[in-house]
N, C-alpha and C. Protein backbone atom coordinates (compact mmCIF):
# COMPACT_ATOMS: atom_id res chain seq x y z
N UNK A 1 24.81 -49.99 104.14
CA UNK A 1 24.17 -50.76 103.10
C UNK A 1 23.44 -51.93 103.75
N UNK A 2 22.22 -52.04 103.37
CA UNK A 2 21.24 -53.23 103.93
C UNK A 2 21.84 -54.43 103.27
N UNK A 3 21.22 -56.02 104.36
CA UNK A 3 21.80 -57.06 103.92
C UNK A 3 20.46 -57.78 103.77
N UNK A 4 19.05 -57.24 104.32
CA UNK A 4 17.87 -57.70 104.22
C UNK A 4 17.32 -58.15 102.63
N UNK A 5 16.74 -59.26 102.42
CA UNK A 5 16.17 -59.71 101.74
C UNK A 5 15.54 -58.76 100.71
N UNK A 6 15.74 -58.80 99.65
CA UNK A 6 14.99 -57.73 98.46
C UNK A 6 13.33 -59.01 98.14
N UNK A 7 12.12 -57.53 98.38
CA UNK A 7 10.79 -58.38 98.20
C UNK A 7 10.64 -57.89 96.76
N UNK A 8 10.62 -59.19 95.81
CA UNK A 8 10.31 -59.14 94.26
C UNK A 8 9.12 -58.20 94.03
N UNK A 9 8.67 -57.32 92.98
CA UNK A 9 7.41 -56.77 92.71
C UNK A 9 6.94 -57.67 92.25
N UNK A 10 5.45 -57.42 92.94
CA UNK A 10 4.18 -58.00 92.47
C UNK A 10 3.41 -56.85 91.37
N UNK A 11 3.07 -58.16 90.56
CA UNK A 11 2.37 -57.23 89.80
C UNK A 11 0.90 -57.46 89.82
N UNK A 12 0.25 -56.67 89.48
CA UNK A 12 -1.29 -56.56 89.68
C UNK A 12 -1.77 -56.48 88.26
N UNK A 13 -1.11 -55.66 87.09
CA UNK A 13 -1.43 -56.03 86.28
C UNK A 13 -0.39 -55.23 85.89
N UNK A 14 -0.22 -55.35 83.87
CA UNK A 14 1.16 -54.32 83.42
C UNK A 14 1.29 -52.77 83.69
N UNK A 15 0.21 -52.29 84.55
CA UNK A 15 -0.04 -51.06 85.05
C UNK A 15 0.46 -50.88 86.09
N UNK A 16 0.58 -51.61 87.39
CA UNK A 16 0.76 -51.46 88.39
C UNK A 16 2.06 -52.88 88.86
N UNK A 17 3.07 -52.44 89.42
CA UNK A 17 3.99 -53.43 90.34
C UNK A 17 4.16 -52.50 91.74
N UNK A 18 3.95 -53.45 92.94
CA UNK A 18 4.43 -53.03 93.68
C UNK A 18 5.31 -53.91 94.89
N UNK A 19 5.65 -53.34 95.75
CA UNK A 19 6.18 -54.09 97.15
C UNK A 19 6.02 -53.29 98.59
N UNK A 20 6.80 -53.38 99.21
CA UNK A 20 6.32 -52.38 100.57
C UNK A 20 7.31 -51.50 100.34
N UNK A 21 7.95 -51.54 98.98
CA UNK A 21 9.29 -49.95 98.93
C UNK A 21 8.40 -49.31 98.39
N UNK A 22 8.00 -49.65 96.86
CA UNK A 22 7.98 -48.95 95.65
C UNK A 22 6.96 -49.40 94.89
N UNK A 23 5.94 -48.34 94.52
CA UNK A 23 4.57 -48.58 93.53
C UNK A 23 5.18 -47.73 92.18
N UNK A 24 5.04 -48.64 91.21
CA UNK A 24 5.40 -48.44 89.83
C UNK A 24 3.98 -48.60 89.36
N UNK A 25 3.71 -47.16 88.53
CA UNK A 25 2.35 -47.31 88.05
C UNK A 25 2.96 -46.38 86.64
N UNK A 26 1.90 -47.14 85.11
CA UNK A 26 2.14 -46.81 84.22
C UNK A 26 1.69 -47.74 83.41
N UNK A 27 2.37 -48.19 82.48
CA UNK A 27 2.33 -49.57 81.50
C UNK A 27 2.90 -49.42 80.30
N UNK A 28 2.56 -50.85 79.39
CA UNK A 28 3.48 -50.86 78.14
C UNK A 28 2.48 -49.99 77.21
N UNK A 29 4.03 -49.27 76.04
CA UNK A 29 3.65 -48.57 75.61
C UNK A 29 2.60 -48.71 74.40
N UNK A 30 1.58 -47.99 74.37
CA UNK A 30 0.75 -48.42 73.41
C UNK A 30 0.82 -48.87 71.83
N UNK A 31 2.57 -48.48 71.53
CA UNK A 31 2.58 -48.85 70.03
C UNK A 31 3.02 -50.41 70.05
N UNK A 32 3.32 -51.43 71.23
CA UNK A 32 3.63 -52.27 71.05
C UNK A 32 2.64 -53.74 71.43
N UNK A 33 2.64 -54.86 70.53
CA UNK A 33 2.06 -55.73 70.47
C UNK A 33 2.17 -56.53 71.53
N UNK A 34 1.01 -56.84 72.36
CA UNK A 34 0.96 -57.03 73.45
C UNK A 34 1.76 -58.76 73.15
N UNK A 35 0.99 -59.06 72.17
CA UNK A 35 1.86 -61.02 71.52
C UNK A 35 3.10 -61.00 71.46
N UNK A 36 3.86 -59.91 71.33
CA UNK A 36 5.71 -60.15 71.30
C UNK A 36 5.84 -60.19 72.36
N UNK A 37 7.37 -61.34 72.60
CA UNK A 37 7.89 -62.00 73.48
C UNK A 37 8.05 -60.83 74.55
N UNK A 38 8.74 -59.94 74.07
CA UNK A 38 8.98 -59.00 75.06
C UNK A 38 8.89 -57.43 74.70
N UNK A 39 7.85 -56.63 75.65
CA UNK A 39 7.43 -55.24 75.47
C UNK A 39 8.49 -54.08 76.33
N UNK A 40 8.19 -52.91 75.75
CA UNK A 40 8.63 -51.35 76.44
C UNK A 40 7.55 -50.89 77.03
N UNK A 41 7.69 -50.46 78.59
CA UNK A 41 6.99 -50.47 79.32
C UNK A 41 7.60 -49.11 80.22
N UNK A 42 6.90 -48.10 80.40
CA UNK A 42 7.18 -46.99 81.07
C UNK A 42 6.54 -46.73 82.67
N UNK A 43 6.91 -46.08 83.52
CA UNK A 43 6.43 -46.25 84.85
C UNK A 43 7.10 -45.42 85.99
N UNK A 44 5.96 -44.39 86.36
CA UNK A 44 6.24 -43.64 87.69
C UNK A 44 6.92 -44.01 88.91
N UNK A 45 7.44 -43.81 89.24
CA UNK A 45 8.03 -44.59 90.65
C UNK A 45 7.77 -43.83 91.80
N UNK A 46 7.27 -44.25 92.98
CA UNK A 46 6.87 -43.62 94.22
C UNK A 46 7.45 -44.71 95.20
N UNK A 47 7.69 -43.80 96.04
CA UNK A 47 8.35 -44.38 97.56
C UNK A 47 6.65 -45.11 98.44
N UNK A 48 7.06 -46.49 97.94
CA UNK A 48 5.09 -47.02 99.15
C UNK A 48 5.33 -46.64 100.43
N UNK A 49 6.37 -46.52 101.24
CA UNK A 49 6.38 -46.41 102.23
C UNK A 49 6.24 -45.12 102.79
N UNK A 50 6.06 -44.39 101.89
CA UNK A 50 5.23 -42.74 102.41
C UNK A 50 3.86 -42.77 101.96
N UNK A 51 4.02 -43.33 100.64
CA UNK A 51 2.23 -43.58 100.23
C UNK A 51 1.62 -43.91 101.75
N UNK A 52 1.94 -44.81 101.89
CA UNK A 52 1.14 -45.75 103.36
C UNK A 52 1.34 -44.86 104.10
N UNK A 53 1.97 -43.78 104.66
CA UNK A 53 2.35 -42.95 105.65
C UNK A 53 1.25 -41.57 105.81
N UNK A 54 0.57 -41.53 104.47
CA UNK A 54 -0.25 -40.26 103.97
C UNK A 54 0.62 -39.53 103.44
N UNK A 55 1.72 -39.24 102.99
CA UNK A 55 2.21 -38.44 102.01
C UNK A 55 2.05 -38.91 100.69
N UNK A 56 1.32 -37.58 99.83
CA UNK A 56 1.45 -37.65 98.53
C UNK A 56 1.88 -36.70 97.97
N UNK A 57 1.75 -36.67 96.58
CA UNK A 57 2.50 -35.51 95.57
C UNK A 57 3.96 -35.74 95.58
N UNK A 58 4.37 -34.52 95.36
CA UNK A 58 6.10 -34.32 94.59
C UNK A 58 6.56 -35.37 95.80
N UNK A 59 6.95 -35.42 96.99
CA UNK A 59 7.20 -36.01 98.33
C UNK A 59 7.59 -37.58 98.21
N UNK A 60 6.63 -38.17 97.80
CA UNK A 60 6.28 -39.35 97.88
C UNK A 60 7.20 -39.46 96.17
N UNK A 61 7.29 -38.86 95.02
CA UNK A 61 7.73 -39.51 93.81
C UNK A 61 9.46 -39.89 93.64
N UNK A 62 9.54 -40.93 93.36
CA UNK A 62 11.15 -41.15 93.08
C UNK A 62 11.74 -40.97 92.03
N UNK A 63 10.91 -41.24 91.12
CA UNK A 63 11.71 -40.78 89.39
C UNK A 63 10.64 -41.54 88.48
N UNK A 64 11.29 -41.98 87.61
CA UNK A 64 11.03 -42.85 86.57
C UNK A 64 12.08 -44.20 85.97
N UNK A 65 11.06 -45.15 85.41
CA UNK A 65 11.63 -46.06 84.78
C UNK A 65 10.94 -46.87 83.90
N UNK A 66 11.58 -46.82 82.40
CA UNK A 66 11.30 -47.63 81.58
C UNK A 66 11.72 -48.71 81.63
N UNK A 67 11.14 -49.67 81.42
CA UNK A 67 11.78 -51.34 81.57
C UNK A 67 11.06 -52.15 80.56
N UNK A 68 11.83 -53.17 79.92
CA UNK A 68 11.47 -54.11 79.11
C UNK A 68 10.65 -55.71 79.91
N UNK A 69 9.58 -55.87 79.81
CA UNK A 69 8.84 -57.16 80.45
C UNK A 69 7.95 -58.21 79.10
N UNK A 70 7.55 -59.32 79.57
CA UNK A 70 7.45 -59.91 79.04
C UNK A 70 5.51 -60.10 79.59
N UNK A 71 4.89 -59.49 78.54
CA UNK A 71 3.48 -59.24 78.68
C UNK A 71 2.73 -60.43 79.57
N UNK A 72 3.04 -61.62 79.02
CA UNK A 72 2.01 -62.47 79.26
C UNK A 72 2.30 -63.11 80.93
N UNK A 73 3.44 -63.02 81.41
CA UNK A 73 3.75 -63.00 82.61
C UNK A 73 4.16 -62.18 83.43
N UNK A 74 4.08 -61.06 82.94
CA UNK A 74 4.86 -59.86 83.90
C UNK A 74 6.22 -59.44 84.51
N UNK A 75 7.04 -60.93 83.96
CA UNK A 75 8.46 -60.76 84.28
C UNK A 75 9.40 -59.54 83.76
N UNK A 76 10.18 -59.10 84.38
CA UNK A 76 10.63 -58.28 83.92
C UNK A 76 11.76 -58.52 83.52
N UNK A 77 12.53 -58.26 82.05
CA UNK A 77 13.37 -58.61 81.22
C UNK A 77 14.38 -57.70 81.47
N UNK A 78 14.42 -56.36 81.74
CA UNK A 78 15.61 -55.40 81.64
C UNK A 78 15.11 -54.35 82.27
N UNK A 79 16.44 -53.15 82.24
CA UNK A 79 16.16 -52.07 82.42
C UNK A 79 16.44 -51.20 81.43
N UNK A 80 15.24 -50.02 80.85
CA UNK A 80 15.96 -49.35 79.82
C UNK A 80 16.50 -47.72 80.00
N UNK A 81 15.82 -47.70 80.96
CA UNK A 81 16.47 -46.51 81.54
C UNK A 81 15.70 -45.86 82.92
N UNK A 82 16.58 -45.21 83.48
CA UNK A 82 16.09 -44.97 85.01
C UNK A 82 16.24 -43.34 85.30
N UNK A 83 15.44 -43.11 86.11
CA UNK A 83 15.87 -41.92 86.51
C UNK A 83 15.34 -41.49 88.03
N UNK A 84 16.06 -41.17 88.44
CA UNK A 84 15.72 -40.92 90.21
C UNK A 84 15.43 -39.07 90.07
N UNK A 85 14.45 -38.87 90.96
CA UNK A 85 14.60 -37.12 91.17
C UNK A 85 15.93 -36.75 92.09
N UNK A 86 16.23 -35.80 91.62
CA UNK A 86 17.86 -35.06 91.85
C UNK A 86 17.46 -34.90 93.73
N UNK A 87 16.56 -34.67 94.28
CA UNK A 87 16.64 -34.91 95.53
C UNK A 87 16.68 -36.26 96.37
N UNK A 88 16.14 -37.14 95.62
CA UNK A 88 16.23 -38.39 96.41
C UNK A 88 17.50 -39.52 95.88
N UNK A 89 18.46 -38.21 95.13
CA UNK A 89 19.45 -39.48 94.82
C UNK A 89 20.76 -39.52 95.80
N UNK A 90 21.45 -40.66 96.11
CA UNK A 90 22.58 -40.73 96.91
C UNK A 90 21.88 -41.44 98.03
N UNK A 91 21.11 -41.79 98.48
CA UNK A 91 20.44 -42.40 99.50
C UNK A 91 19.66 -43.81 99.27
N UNK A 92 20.39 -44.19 98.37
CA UNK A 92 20.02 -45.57 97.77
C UNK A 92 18.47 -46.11 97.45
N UNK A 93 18.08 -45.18 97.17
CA UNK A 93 16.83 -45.69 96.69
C UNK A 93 17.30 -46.32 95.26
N UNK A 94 18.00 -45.61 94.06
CA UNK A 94 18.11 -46.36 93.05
C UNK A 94 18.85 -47.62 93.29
N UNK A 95 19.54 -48.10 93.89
CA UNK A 95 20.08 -49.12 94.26
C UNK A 95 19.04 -50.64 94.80
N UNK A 96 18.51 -49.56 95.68
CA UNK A 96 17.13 -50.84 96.03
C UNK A 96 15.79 -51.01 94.90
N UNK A 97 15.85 -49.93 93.70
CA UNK A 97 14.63 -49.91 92.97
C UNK A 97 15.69 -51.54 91.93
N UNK A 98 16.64 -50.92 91.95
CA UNK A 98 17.76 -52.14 90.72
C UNK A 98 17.19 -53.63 91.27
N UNK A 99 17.44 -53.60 92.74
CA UNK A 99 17.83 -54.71 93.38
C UNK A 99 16.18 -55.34 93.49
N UNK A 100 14.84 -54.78 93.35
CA UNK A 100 13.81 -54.82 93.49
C UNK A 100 13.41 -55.69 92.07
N UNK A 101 13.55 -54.99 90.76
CA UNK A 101 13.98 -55.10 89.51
C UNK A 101 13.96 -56.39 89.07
N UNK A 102 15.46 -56.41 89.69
CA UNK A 102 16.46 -58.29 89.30
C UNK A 102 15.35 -59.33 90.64
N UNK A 103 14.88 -58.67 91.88
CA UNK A 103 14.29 -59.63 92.21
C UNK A 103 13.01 -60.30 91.30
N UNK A 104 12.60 -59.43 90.55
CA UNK A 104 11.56 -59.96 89.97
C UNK A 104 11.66 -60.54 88.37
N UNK A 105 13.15 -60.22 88.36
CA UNK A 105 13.29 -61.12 86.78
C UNK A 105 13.61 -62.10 86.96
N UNK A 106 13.46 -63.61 85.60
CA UNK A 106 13.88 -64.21 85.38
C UNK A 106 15.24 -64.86 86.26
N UNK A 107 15.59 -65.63 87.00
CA UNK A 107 16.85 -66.03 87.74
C UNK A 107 18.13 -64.88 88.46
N UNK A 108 17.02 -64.17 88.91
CA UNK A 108 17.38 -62.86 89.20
C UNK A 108 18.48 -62.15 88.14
N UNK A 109 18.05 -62.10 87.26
CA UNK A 109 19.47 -61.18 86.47
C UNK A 109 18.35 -60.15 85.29
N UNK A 110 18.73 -59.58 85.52
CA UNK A 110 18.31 -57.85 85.24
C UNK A 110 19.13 -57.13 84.15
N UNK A 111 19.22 -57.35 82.73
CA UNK A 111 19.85 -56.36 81.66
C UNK A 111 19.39 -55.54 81.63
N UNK A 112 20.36 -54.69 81.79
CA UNK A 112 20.92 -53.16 81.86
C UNK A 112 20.98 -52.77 80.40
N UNK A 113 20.15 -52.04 79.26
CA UNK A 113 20.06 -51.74 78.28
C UNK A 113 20.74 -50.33 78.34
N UNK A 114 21.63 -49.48 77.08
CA UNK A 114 21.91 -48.21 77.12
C UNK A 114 22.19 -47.70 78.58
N UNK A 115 23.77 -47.76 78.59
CA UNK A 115 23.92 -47.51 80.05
C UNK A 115 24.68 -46.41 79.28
N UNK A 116 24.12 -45.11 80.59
CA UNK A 116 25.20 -43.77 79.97
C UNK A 116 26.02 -43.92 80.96
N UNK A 117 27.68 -43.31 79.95
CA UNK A 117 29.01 -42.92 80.87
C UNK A 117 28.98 -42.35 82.19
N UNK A 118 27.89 -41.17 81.94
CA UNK A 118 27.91 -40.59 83.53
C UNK A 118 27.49 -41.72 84.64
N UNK A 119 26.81 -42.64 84.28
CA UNK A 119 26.31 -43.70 85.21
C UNK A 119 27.09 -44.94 85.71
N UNK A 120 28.35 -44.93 84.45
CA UNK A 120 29.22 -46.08 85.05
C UNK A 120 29.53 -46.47 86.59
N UNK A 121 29.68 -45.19 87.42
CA UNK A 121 30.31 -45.49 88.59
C UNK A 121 29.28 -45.99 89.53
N UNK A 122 27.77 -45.51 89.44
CA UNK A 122 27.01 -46.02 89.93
C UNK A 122 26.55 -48.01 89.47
N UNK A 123 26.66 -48.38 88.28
CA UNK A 123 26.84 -49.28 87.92
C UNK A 123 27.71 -50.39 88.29
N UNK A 124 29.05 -50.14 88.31
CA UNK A 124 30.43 -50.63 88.68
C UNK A 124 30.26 -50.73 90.42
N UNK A 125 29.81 -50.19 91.17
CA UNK A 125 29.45 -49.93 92.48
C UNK A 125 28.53 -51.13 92.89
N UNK A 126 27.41 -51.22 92.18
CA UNK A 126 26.52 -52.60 92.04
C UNK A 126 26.65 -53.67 91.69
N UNK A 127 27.93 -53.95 91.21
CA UNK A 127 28.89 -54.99 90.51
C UNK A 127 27.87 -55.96 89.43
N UNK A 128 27.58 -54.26 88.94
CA UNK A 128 27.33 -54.98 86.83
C UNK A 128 28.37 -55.22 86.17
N UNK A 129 28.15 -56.44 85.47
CA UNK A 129 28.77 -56.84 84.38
C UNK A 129 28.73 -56.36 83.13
N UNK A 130 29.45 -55.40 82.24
CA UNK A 130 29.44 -55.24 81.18
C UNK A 130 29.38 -55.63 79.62
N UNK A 131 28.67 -55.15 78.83
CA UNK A 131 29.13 -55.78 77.44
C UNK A 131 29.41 -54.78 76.77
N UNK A 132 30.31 -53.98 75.84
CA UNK A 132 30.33 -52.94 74.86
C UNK A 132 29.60 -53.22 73.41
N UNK A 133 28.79 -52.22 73.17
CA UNK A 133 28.32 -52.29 71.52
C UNK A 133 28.48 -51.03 71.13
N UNK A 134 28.19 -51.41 69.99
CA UNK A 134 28.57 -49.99 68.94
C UNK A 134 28.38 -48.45 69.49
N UNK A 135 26.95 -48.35 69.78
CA UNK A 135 26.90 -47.06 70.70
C UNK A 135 26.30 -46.89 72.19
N UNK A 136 27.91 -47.57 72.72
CA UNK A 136 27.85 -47.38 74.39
C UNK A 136 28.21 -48.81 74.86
N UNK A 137 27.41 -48.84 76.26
CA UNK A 137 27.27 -50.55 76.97
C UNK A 137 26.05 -51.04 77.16
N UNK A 138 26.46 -51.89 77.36
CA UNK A 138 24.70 -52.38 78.02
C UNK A 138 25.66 -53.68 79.17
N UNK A 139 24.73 -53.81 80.21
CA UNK A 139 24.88 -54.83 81.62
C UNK A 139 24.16 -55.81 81.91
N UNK A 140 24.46 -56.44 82.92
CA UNK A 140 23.51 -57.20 83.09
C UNK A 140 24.05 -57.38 84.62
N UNK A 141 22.77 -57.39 85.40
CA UNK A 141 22.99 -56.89 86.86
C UNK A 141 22.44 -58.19 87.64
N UNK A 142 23.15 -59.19 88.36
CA UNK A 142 22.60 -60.13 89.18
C UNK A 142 22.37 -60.35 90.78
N UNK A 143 21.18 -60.04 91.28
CA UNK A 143 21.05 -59.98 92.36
C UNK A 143 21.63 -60.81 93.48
N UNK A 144 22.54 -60.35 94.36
CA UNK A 144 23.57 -61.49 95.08
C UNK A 144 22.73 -62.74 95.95
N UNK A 145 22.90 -63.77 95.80
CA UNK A 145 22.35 -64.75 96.77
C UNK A 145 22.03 -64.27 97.63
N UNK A 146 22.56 -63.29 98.55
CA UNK A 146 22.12 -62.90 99.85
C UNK A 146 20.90 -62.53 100.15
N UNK A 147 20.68 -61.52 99.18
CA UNK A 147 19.49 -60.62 98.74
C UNK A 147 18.25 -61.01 98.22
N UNK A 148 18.67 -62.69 98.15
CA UNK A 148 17.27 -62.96 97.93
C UNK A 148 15.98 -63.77 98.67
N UNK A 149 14.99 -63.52 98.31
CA UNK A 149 13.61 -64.01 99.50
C UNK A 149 14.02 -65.47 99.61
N UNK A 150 14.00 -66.07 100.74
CA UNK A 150 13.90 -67.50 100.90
C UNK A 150 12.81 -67.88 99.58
N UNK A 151 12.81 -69.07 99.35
CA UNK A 151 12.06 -69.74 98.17
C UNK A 151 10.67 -69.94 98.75
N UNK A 152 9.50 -69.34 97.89
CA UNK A 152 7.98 -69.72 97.74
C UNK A 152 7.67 -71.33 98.38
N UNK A 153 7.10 -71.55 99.30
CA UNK A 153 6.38 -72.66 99.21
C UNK A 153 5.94 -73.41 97.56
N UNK A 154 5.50 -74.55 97.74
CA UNK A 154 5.48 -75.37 96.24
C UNK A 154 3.92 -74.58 96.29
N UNK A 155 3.37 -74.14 96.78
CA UNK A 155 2.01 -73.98 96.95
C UNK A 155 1.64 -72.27 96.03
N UNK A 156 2.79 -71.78 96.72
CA UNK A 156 2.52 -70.30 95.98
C UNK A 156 3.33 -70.28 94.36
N UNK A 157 4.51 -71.21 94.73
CA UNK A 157 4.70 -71.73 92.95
C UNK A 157 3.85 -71.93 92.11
N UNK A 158 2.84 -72.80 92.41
CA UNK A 158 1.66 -73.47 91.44
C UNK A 158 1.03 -71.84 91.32
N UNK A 159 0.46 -71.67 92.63
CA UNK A 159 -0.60 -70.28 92.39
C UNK A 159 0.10 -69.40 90.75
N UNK A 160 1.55 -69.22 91.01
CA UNK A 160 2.57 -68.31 90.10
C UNK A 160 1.91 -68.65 88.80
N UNK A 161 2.60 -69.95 88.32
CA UNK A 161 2.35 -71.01 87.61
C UNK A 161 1.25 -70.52 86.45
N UNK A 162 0.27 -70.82 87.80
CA UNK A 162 -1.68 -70.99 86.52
C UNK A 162 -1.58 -69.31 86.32
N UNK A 163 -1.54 -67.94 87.03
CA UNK A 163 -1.25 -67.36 86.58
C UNK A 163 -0.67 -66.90 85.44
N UNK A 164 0.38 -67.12 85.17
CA UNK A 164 1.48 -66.99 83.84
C UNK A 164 0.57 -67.05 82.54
């Protein structure tokens, strides 16, 4: 298990986040109002580091993930559901897509929306915190101090900032 720094996604716009792991391309879904606080947002997942390599197609794809973000800044609010392709799972890519995730939310913490049973152990493994509701759990996943980028210069803060 890596102890290296998780690099937050950048986003380019609600279409595209990436980093030097993982290009998430897609966006929020068209029935929702871009003015609410917070949107459903769907998105391909590819390994960048084969993109950059010249591999494309099936090769290069990791799964999918829907996630909840917050339009007008791009933060990302949650996760609503994930899915890795059945060949690239066990080798921690979903682990680093999580940890990628919470780097880019809010005070690094990452809710875990509709978590299925079969997924607990992978969950519990990442040391999510649980809540139970009526039908099922939902988490909330906080990226460990360790894992995270030393802090932005005040300089790339501001840049953040007028952005937003």
């Amino acid at each position: 298990m890596t102890s290296e720094p998780v690099a937050r996604l950048a986003a380019k716009s609600a279409a595209e986040f990436s980093n030097e792991e993982f290009l998430l391309v897609g966006g929020i879904k068209p029935d929702v109002a871009i003015g609410s606080a917070v949107a459903a947002a769907s998105y391909a997942v590819y390994d960048a580091r084969l993109l950059a390599s010249g591999t494309i197609g099936p090769e290069a794809a990791l799964g999918r993930v829907e996630i909840s973000l917050y339009p007008r800044s791009l933060q990302i609010e949650g996760l609503n559901r994930m899915e890795i392709a059945t060949g690239r799972r066990q080798r921690g890519a979903g682990r680093r897509l999580i940890q990628a995730l919470a780097a880019t939310a809010p005070d690094f913490q990452l809710a875990i929306h509709d978590i299925r049973p079969a997924a607990l152990d992978f969950w519990i493994a990442l040391g999510c915190t649980f809540q139970p509701r009526s039908e099922g759990r939902e988490g909330c996943y906080t990226l460990p101090a360790g894992l995270r980028s030393p802090s932005p210069d005040r300089h790339a803060r501001v840049e953040e900032m007028l952005r937003a």
